[in-house]
PDB file of N, CA and C in Angstrom:
ATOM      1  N   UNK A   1     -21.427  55.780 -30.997  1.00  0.00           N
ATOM      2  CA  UNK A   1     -21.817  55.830 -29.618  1.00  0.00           C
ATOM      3  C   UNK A   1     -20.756  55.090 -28.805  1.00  0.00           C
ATOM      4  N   UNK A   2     -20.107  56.178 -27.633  1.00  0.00           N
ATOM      5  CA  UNK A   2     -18.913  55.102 -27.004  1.00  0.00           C
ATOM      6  C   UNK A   2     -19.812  54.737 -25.626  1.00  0.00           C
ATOM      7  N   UNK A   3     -19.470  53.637 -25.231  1.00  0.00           N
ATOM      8  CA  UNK A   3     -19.887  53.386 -23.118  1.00  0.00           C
ATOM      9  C   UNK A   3     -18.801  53.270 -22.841  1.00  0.00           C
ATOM     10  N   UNK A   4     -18.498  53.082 -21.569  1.00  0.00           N
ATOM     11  CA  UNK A   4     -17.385  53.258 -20.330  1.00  0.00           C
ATOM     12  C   UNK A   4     -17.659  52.171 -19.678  1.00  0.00           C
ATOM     13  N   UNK A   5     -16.562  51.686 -19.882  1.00  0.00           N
ATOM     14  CA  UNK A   5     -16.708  50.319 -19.057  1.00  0.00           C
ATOM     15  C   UNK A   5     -15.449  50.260 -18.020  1.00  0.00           C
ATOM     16  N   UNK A   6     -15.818  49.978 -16.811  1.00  0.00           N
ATOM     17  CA  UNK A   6     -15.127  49.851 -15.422  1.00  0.00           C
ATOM     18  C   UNK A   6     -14.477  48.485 -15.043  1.00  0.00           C
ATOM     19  N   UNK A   7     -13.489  48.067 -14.421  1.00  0.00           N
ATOM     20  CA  UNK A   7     -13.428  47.051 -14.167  1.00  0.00           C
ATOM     21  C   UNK A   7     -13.095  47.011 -12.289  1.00  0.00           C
ATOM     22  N   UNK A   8     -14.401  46.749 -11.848  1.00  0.00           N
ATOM     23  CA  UNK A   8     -13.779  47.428 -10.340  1.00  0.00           C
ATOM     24  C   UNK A   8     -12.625  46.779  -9.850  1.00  0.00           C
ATOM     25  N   UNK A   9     -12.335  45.276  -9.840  1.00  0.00           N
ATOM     26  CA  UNK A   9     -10.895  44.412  -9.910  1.00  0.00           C
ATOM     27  C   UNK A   9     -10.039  45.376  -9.594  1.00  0.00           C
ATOM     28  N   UNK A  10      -9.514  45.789 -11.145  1.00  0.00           N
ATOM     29  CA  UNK A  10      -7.733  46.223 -11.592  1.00  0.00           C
ATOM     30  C   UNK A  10      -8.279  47.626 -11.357  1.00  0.00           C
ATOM     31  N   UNK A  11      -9.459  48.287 -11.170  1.00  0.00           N
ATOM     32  CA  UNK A  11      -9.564  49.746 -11.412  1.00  0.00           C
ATOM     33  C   UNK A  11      -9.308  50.187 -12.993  1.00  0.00           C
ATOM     34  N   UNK A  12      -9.337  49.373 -14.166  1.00  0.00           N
ATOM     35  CA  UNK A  12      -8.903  49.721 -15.373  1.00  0.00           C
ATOM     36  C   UNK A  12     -10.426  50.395 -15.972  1.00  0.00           C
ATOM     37  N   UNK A  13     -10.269  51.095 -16.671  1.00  0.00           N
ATOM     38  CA  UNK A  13     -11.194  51.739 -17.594  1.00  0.00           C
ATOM     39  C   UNK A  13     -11.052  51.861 -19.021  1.00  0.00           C
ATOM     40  N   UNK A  14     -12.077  51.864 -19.943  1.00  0.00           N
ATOM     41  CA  UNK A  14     -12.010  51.687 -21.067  1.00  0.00           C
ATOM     42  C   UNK A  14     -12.899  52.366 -22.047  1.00  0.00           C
ATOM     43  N   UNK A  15     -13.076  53.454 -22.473  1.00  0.00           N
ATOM     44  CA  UNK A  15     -14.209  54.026 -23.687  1.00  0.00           C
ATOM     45  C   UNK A  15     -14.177  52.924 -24.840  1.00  0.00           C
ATOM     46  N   UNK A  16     -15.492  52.402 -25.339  1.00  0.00           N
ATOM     47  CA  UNK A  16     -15.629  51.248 -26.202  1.00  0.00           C
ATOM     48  C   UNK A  16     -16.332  52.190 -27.061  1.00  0.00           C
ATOM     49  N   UNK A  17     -16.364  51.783 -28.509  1.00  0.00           N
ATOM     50  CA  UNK A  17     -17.374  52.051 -29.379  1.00  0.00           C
ATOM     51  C   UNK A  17     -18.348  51.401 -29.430  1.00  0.00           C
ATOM     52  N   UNK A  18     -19.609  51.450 -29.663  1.00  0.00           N
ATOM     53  CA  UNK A  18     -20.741  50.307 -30.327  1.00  0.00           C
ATOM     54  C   UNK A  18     -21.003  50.332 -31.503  1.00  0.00           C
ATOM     55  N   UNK A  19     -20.760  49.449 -32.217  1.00  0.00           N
ATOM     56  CA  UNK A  19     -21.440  49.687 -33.466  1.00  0.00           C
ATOM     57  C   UNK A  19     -20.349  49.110 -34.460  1.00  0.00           C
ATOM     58  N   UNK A  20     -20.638  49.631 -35.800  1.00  0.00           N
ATOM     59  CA  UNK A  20     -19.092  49.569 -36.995  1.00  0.00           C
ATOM     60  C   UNK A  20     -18.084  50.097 -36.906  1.00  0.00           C
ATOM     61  N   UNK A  21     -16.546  48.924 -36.681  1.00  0.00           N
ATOM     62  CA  UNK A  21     -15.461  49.369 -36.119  1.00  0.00           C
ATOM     63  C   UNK A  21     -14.595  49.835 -37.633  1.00  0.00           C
ATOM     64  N   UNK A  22     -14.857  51.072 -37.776  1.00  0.00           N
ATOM     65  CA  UNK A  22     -14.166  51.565 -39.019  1.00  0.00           C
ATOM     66  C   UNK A  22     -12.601  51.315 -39.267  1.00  0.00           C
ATOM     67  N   UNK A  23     -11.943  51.386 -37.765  1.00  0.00           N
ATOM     68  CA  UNK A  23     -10.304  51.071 -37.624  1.00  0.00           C
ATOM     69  C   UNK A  23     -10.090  49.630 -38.103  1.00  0.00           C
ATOM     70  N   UNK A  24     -11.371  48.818 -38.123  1.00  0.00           N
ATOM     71  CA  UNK A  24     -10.857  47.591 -38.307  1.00  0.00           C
ATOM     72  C   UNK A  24     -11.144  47.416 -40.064  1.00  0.00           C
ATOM     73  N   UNK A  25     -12.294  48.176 -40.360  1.00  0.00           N
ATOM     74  CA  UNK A  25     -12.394  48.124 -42.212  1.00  0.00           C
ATOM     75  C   UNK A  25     -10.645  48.606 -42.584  1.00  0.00           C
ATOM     76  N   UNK A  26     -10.381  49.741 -42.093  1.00  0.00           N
ATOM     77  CA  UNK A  26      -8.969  50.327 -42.923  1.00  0.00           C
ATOM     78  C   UNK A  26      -8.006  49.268 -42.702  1.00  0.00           C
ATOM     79  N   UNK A  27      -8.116  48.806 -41.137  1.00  0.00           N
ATOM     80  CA  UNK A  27      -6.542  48.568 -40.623  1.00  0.00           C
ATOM     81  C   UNK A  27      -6.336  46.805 -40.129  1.00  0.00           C
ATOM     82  N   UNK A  28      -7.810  46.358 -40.994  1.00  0.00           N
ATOM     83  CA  UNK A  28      -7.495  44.431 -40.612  1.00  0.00           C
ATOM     84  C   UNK A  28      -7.190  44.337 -39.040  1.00  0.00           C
ATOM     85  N   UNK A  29      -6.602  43.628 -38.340  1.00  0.00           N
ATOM     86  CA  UNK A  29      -6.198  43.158 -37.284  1.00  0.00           C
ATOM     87  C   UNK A  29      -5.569  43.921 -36.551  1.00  0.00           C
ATOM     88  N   UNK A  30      -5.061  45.164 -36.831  1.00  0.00           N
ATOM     89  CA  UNK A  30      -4.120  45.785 -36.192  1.00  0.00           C
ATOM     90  C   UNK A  30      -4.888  46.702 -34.827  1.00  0.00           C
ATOM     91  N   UNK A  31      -6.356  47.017 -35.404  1.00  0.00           N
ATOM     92  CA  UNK A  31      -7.163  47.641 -34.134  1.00  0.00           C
ATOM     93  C   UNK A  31      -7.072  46.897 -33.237  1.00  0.00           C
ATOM     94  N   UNK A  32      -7.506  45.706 -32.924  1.00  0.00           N
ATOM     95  CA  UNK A  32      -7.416  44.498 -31.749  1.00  0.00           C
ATOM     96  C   UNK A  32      -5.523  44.313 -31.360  1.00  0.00           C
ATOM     97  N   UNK A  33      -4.467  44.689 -31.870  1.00  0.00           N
ATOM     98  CA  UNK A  33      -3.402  44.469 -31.480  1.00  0.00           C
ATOM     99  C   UNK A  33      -2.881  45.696 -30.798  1.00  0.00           C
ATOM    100  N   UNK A  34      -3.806  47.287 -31.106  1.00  0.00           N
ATOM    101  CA  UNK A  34      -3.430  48.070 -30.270  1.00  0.00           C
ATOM    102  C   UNK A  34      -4.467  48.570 -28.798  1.00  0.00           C
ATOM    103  N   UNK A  35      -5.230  47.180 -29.041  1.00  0.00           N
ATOM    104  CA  UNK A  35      -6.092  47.475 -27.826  1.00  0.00           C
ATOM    105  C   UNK A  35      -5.467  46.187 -27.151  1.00  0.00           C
ATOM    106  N   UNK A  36      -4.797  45.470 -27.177  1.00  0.00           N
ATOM    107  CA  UNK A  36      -4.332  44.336 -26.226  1.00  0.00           C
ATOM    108  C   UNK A  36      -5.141  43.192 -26.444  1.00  0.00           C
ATOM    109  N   UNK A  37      -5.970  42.889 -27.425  1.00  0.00           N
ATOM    110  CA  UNK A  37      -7.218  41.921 -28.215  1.00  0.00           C
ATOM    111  C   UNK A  37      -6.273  41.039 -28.428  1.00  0.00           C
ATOM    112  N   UNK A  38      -5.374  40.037 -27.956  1.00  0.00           N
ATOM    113  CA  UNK A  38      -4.612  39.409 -28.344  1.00  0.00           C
ATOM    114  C   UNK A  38      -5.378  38.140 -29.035  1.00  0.00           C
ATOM    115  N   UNK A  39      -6.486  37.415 -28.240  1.00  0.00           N
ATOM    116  CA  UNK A  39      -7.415  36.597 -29.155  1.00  0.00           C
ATOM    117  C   UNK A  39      -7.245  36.627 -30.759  1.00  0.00           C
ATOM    118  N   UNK A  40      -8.363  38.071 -30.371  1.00  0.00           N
ATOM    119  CA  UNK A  40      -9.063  38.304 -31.778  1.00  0.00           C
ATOM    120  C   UNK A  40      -7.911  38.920 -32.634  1.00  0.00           C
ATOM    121  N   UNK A  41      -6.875  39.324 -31.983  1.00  0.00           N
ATOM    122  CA  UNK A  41      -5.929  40.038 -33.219  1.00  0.00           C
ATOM    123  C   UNK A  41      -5.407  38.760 -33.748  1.00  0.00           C
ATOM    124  N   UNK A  42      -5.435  37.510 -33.201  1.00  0.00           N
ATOM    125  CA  UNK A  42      -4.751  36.172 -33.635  1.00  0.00           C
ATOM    126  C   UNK A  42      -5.120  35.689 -34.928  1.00  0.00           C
ATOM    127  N   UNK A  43      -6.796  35.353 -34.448  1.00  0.00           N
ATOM    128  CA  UNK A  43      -7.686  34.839 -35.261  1.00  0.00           C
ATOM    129  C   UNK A  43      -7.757  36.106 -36.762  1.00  0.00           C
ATOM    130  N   UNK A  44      -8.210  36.457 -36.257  1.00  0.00           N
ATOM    131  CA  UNK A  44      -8.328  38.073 -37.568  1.00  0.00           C
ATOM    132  C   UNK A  44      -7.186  37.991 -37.997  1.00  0.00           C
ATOM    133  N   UNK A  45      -6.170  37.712 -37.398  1.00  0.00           N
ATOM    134  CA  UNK A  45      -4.618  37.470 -38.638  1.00  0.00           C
ATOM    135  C   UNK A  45      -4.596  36.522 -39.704  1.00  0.00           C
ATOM    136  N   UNK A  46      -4.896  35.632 -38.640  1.00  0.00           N
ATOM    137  CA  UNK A  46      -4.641  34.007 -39.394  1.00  0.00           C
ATOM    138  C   UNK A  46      -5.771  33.634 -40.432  1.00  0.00           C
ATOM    139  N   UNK A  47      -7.412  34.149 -39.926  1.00  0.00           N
ATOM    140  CA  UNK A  47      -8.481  34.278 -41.230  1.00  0.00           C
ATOM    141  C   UNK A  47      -7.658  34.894 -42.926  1.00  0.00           C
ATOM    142  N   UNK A  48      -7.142  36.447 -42.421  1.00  0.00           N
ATOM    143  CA  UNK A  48      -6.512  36.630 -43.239  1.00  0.00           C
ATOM    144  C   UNK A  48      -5.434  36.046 -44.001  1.00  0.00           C
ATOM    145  N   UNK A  49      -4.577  35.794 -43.435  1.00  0.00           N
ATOM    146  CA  UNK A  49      -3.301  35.098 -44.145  1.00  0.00           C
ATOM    147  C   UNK A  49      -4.523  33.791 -44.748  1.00  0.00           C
ATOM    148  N   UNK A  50      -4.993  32.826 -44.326  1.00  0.00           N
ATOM    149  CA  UNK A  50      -5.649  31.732 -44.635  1.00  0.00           C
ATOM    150  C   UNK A  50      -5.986  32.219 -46.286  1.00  0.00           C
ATOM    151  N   UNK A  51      -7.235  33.441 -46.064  1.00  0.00           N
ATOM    152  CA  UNK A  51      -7.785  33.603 -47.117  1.00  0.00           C
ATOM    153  C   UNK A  51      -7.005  34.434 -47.941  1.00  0.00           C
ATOM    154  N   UNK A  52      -5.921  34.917 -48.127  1.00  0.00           N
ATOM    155  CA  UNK A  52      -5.242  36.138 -48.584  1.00  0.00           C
ATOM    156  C   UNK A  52      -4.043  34.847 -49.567  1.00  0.00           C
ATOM    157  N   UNK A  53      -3.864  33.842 -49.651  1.00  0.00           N
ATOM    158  CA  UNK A  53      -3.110  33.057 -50.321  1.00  0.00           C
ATOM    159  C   UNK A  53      -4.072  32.630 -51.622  1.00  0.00           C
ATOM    160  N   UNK A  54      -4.954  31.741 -51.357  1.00  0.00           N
ATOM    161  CA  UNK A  54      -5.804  31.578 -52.063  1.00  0.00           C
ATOM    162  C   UNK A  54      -6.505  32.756 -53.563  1.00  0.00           C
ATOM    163  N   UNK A  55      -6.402  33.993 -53.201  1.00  0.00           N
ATOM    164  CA  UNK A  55      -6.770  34.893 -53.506  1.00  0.00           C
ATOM    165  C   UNK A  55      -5.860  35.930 -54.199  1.00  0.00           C
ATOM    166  N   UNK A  56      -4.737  35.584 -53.582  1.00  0.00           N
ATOM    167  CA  UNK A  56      -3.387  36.683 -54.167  1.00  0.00           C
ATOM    168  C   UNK A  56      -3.762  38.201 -53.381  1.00  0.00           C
ATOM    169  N   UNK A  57      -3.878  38.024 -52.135  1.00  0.00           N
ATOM    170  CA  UNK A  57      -4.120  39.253 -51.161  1.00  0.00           C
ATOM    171  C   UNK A  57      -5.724  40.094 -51.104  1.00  0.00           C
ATOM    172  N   UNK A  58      -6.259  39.929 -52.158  1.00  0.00           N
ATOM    173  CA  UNK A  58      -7.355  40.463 -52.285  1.00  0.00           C
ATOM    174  C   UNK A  58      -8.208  40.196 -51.070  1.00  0.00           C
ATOM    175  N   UNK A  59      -8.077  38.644 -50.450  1.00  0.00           N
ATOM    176  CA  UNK A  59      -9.251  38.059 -49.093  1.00  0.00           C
ATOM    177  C   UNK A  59      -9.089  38.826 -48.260  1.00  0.00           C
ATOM    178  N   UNK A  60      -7.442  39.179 -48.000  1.00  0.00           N
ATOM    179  CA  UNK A  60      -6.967  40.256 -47.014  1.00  0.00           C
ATOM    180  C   UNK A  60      -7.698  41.207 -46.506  1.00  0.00           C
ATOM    181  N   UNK A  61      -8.518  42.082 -47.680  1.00  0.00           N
ATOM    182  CA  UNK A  61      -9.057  43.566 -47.194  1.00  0.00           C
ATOM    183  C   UNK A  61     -10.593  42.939 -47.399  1.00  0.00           C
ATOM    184  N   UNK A  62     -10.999  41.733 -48.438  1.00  0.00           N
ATOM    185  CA  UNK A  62     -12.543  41.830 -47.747  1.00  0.00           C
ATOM    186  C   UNK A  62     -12.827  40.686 -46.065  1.00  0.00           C
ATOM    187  N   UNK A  63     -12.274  39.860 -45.769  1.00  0.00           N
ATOM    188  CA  UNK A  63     -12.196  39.670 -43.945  1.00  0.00           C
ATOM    189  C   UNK A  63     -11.524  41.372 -43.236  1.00  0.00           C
ATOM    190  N   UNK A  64     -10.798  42.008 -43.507  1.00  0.00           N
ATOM    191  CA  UNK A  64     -11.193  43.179 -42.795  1.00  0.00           C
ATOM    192  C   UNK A  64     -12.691  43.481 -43.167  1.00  0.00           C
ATOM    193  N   UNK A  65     -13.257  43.990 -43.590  1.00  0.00           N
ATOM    194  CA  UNK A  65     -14.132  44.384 -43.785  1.00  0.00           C
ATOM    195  C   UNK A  65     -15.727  43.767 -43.191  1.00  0.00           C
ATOM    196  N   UNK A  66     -15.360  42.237 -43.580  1.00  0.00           N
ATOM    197  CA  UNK A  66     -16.628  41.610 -42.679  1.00  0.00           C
ATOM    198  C   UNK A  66     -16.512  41.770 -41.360  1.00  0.00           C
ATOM    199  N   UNK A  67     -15.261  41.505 -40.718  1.00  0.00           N
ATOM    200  CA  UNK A  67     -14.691  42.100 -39.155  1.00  0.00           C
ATOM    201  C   UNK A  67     -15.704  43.194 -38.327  1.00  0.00           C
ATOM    202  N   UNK A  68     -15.140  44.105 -39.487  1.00  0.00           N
ATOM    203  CA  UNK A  68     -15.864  45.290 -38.758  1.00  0.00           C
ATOM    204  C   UNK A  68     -17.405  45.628 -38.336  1.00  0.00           C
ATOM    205  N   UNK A  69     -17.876  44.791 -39.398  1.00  0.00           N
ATOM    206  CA  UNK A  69     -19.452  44.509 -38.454  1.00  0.00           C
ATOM    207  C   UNK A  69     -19.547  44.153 -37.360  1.00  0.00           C
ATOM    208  N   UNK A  70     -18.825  43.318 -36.886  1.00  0.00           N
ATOM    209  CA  UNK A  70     -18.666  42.784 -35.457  1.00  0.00           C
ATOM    210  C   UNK A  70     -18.104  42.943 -34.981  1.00  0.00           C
ATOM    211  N   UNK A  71     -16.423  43.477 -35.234  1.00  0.00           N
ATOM    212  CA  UNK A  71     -15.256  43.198 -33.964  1.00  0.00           C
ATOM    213  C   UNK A  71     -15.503  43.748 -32.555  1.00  0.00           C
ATOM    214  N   UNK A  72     -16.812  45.479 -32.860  1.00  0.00           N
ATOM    215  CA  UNK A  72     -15.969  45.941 -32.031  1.00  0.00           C
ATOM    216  C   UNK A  72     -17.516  45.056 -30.633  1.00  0.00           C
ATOM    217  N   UNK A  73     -18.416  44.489 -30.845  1.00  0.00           N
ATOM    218  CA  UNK A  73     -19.505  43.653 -30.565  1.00  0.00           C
ATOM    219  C   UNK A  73     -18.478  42.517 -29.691  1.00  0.00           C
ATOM    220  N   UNK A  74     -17.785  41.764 -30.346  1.00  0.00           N
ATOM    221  CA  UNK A  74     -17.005  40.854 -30.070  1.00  0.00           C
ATOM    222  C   UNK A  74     -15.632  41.401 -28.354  1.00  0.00           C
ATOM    223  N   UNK A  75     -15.138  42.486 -28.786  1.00  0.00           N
ATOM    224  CA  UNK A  75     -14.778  43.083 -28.016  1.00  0.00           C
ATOM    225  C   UNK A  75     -14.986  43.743 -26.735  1.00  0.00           C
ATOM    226  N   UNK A  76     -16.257  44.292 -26.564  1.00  0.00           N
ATOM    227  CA  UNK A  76     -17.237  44.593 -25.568  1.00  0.00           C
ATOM    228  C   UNK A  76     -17.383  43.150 -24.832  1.00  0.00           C
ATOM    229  N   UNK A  77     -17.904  41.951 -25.475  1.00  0.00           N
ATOM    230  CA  UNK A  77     -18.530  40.741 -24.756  1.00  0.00           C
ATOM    231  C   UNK A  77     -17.319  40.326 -23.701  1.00  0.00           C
ATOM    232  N   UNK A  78     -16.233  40.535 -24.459  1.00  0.00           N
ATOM    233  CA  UNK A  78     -15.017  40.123 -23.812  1.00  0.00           C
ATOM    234  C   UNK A  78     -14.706  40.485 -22.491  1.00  0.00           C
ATOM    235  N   UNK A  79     -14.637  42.201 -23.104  1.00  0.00           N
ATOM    236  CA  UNK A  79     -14.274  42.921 -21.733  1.00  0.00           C
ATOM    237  C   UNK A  79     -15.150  42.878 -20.565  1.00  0.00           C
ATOM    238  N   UNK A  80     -16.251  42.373 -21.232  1.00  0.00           N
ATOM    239  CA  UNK A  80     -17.405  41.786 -19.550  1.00  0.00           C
ATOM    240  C   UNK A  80     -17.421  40.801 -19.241  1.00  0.00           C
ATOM    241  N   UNK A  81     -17.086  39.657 -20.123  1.00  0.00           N
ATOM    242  CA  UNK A  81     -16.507  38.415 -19.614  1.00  0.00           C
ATOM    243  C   UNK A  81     -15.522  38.299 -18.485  1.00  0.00           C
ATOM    244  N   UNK A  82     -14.607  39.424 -18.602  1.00  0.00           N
ATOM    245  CA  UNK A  82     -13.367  39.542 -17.929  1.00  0.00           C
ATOM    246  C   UNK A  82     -13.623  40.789 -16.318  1.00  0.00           C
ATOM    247  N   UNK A  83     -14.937  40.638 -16.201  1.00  0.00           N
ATOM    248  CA  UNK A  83     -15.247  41.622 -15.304  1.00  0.00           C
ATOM    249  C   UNK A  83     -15.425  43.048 -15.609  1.00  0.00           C
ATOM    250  N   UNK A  84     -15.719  43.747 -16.556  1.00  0.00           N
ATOM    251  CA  UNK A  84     -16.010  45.081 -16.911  1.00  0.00           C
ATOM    252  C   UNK A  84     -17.195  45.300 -17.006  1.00  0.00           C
ATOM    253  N   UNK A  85     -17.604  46.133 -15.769  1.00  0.00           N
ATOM    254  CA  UNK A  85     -19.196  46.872 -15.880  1.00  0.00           C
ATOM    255  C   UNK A  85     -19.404  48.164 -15.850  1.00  0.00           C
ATOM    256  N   UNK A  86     -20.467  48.312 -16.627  1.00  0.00           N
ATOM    257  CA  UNK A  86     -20.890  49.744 -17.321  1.00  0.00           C
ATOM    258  C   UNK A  86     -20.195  50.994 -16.614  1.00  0.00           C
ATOM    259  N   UNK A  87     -19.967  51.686 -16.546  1.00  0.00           N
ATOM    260  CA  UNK A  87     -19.351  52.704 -15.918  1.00  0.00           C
ATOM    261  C   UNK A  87     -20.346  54.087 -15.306  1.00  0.00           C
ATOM    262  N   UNK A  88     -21.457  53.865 -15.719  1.00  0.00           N
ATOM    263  CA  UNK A  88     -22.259  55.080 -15.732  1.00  0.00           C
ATOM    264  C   UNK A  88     -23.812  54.316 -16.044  1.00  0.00           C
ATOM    265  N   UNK A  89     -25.091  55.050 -16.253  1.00  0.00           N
ATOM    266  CA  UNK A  89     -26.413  54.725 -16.513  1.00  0.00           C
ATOM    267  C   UNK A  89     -26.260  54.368 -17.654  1.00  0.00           C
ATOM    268  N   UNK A  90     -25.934  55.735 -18.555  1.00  0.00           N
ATOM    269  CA  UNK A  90     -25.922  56.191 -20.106  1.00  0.00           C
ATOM    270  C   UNK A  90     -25.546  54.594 -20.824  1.00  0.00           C
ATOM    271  N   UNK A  91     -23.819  53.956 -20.666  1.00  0.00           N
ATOM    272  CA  UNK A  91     -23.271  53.177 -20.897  1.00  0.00           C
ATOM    273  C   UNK A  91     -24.184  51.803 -20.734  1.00  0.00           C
ATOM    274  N   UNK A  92     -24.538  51.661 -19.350  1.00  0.00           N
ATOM    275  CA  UNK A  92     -25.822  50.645 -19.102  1.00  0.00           C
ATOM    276  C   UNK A  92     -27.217  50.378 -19.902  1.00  0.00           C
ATOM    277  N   UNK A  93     -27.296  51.340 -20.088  1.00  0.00           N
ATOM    278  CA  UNK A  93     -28.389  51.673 -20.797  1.00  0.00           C
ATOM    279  C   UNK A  93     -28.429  51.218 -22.515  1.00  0.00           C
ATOM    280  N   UNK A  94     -27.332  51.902 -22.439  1.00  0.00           N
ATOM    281  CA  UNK A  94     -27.062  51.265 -24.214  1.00  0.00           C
ATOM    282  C   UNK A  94     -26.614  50.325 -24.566  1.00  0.00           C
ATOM    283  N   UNK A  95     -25.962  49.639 -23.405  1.00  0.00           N
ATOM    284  CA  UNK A  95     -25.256  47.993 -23.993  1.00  0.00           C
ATOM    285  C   UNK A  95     -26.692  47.043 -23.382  1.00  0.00           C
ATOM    286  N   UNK A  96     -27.775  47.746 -23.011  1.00  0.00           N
ATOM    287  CA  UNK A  96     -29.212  46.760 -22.859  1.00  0.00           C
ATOM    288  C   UNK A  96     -30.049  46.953 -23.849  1.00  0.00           C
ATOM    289  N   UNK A  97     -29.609  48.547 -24.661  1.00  0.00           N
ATOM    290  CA  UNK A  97     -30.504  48.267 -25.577  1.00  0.00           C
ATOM    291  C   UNK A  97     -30.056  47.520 -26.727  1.00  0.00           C
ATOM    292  N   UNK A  98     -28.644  47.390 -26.824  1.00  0.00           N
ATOM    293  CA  UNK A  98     -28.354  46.663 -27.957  1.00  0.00           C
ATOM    294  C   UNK A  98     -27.722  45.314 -27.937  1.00  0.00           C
ATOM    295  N   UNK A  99     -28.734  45.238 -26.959  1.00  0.00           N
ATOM    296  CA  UNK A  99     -28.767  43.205 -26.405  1.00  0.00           C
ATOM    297  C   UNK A  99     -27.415  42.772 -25.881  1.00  0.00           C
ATOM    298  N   UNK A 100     -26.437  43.791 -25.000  1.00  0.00           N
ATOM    299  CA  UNK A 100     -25.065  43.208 -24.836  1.00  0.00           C
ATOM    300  C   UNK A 100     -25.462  42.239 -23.322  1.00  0.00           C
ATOM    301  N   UNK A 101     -24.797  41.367 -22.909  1.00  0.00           N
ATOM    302  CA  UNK A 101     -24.691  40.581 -21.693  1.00  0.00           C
ATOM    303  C   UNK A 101     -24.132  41.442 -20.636  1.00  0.00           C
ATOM    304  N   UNK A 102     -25.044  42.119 -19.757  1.00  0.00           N
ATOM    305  CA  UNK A 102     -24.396  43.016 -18.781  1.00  0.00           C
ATOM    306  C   UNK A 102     -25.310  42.458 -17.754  1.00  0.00           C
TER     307      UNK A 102
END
């Protein structure tokens, strides 16, 4: 399920997913570095490298994986932190039913 989120400010727009961010199970940190997530692409690096020594790379792909339950949750909060509101009913509608801060 994607919403549309507006930012009346900059005029920027954005289709979000809700839910499990699959780009982030395959691709670790790199989803948040091609959305401009500079934060979370930080942190999601550095979890990795942290746990990926310890482990001999293996931590690497399971922190992707816990990620993706949340990133793309984490991502949404952001972009409304930063002034982005719903774009439409539909979008409104679904980031209330799934308890987002709008």
């Amino acid at each position: 399920m994607n919403v549309n989120l507006n930012n009346p400010n900059t005029g920027a727009n954005k289709s979000v997913k809700i839910g499990f961010s699959w780009t982030t199970f395959f691709f670790g940190f790199f989803p948040a570095v091609f959305r401009e997530d500079w934060k979370w692409a930080a942190i999601i690096f550095m979890i990795e490298i942290i746990v990926s020594i310890p482990t001999l790379g293996f931590g690497f792909s399971v922190i992707g994986i816990i990620f993706s339950f949340f990133y793309n949750r984490l991502y949404i909060n952001d972009l409304l932190k930063k002034g982005f509101v719903p774009g439409d009913d539909y979008s409104a509608n679904a980031l209330k039913s799934k308890n987002f801060i709008v």
